[in-house]
C-alpha atoms as a PDB file:
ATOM      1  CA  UNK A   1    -105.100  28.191 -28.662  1.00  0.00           C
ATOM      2  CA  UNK A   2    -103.902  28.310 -32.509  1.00  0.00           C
ATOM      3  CA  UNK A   3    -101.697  31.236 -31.734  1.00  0.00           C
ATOM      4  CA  UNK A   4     -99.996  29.350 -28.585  1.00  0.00           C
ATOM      5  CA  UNK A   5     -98.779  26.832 -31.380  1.00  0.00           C
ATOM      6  CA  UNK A   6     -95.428  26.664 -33.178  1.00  0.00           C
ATOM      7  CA  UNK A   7     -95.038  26.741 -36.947  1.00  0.00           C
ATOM      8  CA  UNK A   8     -94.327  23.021 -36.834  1.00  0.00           C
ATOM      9  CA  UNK A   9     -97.407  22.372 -34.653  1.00  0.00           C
ATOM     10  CA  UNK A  10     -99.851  25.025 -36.485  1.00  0.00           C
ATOM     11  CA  UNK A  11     -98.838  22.638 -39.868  1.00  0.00           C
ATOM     12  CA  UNK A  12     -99.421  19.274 -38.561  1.00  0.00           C
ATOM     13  CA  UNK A  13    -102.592  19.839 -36.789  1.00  0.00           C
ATOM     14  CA  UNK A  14    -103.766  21.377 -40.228  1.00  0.00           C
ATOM     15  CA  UNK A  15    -102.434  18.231 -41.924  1.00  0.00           C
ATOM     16  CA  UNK A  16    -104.227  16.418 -39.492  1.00  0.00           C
ATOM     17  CA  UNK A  17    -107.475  18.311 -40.170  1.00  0.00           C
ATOM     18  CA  UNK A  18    -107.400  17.584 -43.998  1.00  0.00           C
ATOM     19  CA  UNK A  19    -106.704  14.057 -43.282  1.00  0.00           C
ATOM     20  CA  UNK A  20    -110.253  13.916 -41.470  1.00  0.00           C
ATOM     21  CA  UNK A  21    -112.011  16.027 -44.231  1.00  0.00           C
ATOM     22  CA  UNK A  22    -110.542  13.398 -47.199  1.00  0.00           C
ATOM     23  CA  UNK A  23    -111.713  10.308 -45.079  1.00  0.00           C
ATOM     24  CA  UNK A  24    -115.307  12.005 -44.626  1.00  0.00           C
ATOM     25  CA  UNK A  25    -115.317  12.172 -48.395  1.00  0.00           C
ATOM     26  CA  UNK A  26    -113.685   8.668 -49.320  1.00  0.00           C
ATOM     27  CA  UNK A  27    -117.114   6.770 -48.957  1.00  0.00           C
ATOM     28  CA  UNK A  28    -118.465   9.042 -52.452  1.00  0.00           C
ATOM     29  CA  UNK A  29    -115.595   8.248 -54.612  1.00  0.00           C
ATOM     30  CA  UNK A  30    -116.856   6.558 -57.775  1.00  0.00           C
ATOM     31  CA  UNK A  31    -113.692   4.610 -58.907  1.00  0.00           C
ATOM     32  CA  UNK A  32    -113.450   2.429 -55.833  1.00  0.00           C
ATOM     33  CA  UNK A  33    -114.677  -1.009 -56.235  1.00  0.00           C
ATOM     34  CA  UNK A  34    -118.101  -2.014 -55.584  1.00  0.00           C
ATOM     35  CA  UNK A  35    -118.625  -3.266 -51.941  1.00  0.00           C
ATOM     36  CA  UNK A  36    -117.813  -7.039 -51.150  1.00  0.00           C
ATOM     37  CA  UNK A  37    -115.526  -7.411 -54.344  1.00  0.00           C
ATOM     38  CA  UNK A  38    -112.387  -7.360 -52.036  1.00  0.00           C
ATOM     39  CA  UNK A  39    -114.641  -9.196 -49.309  1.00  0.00           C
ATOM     40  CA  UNK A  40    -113.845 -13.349 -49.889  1.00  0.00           C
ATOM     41  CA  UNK A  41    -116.171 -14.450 -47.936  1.00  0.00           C
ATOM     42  CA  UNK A  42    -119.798 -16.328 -50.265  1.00  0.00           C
ATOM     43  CA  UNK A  43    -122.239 -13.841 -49.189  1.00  0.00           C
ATOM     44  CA  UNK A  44    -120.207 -11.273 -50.393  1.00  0.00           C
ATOM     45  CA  UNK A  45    -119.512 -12.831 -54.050  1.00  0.00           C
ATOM     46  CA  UNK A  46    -123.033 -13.660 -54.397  1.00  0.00           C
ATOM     47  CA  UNK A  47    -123.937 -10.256 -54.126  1.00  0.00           C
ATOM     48  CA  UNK A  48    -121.232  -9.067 -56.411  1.00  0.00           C
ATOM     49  CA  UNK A  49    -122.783 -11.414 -59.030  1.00  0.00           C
ATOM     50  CA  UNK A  50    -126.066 -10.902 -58.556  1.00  0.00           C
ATOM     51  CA  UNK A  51    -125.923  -6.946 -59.866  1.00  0.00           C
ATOM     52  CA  UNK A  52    -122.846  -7.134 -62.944  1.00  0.00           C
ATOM     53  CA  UNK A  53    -120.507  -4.201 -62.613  1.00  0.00           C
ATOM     54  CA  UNK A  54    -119.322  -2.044 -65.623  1.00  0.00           C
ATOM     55  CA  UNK A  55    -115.904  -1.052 -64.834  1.00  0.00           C
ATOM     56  CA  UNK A  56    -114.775   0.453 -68.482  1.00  0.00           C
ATOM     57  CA  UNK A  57    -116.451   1.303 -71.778  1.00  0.00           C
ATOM     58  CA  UNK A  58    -113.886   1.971 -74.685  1.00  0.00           C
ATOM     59  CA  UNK A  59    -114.764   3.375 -78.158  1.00  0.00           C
ATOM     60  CA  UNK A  60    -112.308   3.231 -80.969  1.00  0.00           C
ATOM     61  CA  UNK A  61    -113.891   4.322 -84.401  1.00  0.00           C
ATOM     62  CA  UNK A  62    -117.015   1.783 -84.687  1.00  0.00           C
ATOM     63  CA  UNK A  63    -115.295  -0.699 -82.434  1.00  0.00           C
ATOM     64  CA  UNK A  64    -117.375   0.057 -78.970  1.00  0.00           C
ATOM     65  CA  UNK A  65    -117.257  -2.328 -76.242  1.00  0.00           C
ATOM     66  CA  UNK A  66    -117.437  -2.441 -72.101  1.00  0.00           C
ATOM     67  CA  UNK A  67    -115.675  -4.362 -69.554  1.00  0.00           C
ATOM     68  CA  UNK A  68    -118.468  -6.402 -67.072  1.00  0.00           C
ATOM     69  CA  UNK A  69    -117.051  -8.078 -64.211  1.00  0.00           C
ATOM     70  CA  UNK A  70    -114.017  -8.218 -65.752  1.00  0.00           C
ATOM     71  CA  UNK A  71    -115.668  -9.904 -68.851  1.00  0.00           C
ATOM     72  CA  UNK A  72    -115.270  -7.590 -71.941  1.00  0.00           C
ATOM     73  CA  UNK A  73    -118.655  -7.547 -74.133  1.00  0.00           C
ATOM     74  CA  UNK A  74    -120.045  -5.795 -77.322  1.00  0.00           C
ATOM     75  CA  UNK A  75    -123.339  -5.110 -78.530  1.00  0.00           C
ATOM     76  CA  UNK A  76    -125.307  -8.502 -79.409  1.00  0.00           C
ATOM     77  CA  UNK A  77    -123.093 -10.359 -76.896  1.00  0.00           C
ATOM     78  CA  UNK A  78    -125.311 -12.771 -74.073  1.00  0.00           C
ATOM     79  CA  UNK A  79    -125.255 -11.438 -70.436  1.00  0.00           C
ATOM     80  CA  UNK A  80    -126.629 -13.686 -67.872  1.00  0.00           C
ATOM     81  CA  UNK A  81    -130.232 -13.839 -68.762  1.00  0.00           C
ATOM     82  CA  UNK A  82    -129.914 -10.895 -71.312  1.00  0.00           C
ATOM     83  CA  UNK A  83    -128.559  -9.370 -74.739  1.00  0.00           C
ATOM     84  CA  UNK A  84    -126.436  -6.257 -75.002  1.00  0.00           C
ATOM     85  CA  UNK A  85    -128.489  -4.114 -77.017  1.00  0.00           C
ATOM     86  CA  UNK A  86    -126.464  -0.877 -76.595  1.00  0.00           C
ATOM     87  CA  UNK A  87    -123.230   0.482 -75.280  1.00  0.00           C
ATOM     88  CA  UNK A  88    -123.207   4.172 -74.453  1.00  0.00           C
ATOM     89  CA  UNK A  89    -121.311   6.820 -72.327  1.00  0.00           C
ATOM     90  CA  UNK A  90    -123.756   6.169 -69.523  1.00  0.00           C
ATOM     91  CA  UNK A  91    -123.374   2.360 -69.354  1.00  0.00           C
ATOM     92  CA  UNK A  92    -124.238  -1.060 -71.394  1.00  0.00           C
ATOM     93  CA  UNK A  93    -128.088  -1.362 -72.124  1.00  0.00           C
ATOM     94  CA  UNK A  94    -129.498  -5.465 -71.780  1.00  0.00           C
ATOM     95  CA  UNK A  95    -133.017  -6.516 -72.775  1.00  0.00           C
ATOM     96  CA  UNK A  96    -133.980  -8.921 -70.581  1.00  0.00           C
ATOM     97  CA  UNK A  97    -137.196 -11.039 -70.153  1.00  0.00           C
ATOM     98  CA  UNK A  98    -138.013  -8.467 -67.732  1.00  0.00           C
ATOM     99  CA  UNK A  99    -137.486  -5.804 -70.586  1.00  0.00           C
ATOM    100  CA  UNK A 100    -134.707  -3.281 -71.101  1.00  0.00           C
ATOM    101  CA  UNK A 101    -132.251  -2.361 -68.122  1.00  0.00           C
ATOM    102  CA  UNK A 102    -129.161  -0.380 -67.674  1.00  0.00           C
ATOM    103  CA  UNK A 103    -126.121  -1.086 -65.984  1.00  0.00           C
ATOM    104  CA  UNK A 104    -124.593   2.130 -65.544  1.00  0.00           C
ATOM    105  CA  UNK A 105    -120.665   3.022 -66.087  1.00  0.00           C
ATOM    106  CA  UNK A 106    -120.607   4.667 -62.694  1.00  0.00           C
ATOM    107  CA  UNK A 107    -123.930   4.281 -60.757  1.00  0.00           C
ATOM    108  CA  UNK A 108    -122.579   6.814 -57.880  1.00  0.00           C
ATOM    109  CA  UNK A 109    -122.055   9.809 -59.659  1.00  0.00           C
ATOM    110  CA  UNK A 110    -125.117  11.985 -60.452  1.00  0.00           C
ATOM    111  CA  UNK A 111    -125.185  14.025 -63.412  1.00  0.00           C
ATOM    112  CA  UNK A 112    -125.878  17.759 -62.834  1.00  0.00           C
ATOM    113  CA  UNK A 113    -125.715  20.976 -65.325  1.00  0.00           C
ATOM    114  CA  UNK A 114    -122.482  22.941 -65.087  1.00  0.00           C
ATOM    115  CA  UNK A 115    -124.260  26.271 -64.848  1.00  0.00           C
ATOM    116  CA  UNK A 116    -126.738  27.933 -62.807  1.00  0.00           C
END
């Protein structure tokens, strides 16, 4: 059937195919918000607050700090029940009543070793 096509044909229905491949892979991308934030409606918002999001972390020199639900905090700073204790490339570290808890910079995205 691929050989009955024209050029024009053969390179839209291959367009067409990669379309299909990138949507199958859009629910695994890390940088898109976390679900409900675009949703308005009360269930949604009280589960966005119930687990705090770390969008950013930014380092300059000793100056560290993260952004939290669009709240920017540093180490020491209060976070709903907890303390910031620690701000590192894998997220902002709280001790809570509960004890210590990480909310991580991009909870999707597992880290595995380059090599074999």
């Amino acid at each position: 059937m691929a050989d009955d096509l024209t050029p024009a044909a053969a390179i839209l229905l291959a367009c067409l195919a990669g379309l299909g491949a990138a949507a199958a892979h859009a629910d695994h991308d890390p940088t898109r918000p976390p679900p409900g934030l675009a949703d308005n409606s009360p269930e949604a918002a009280q589960a966005v607050q119930a687990a705090p999001q770390v969008s950013s972390i930014f380092r300059a020199g000793r100056l560290v700090f993260a952004i939290i639900d669009g709240r920017e905090v540093k180490v020491g700073d209060r976070l709903g029940d907890g303390r910031v204790t620690r701000i590192d490339e894998t997220g902002v570290w709280l001790r809570t009543p509960q004890g210590s808890r990480l909310l991580p910079l991009l909870p999707e995205v597992k880290k595995r070793p380059s090599g074999p």
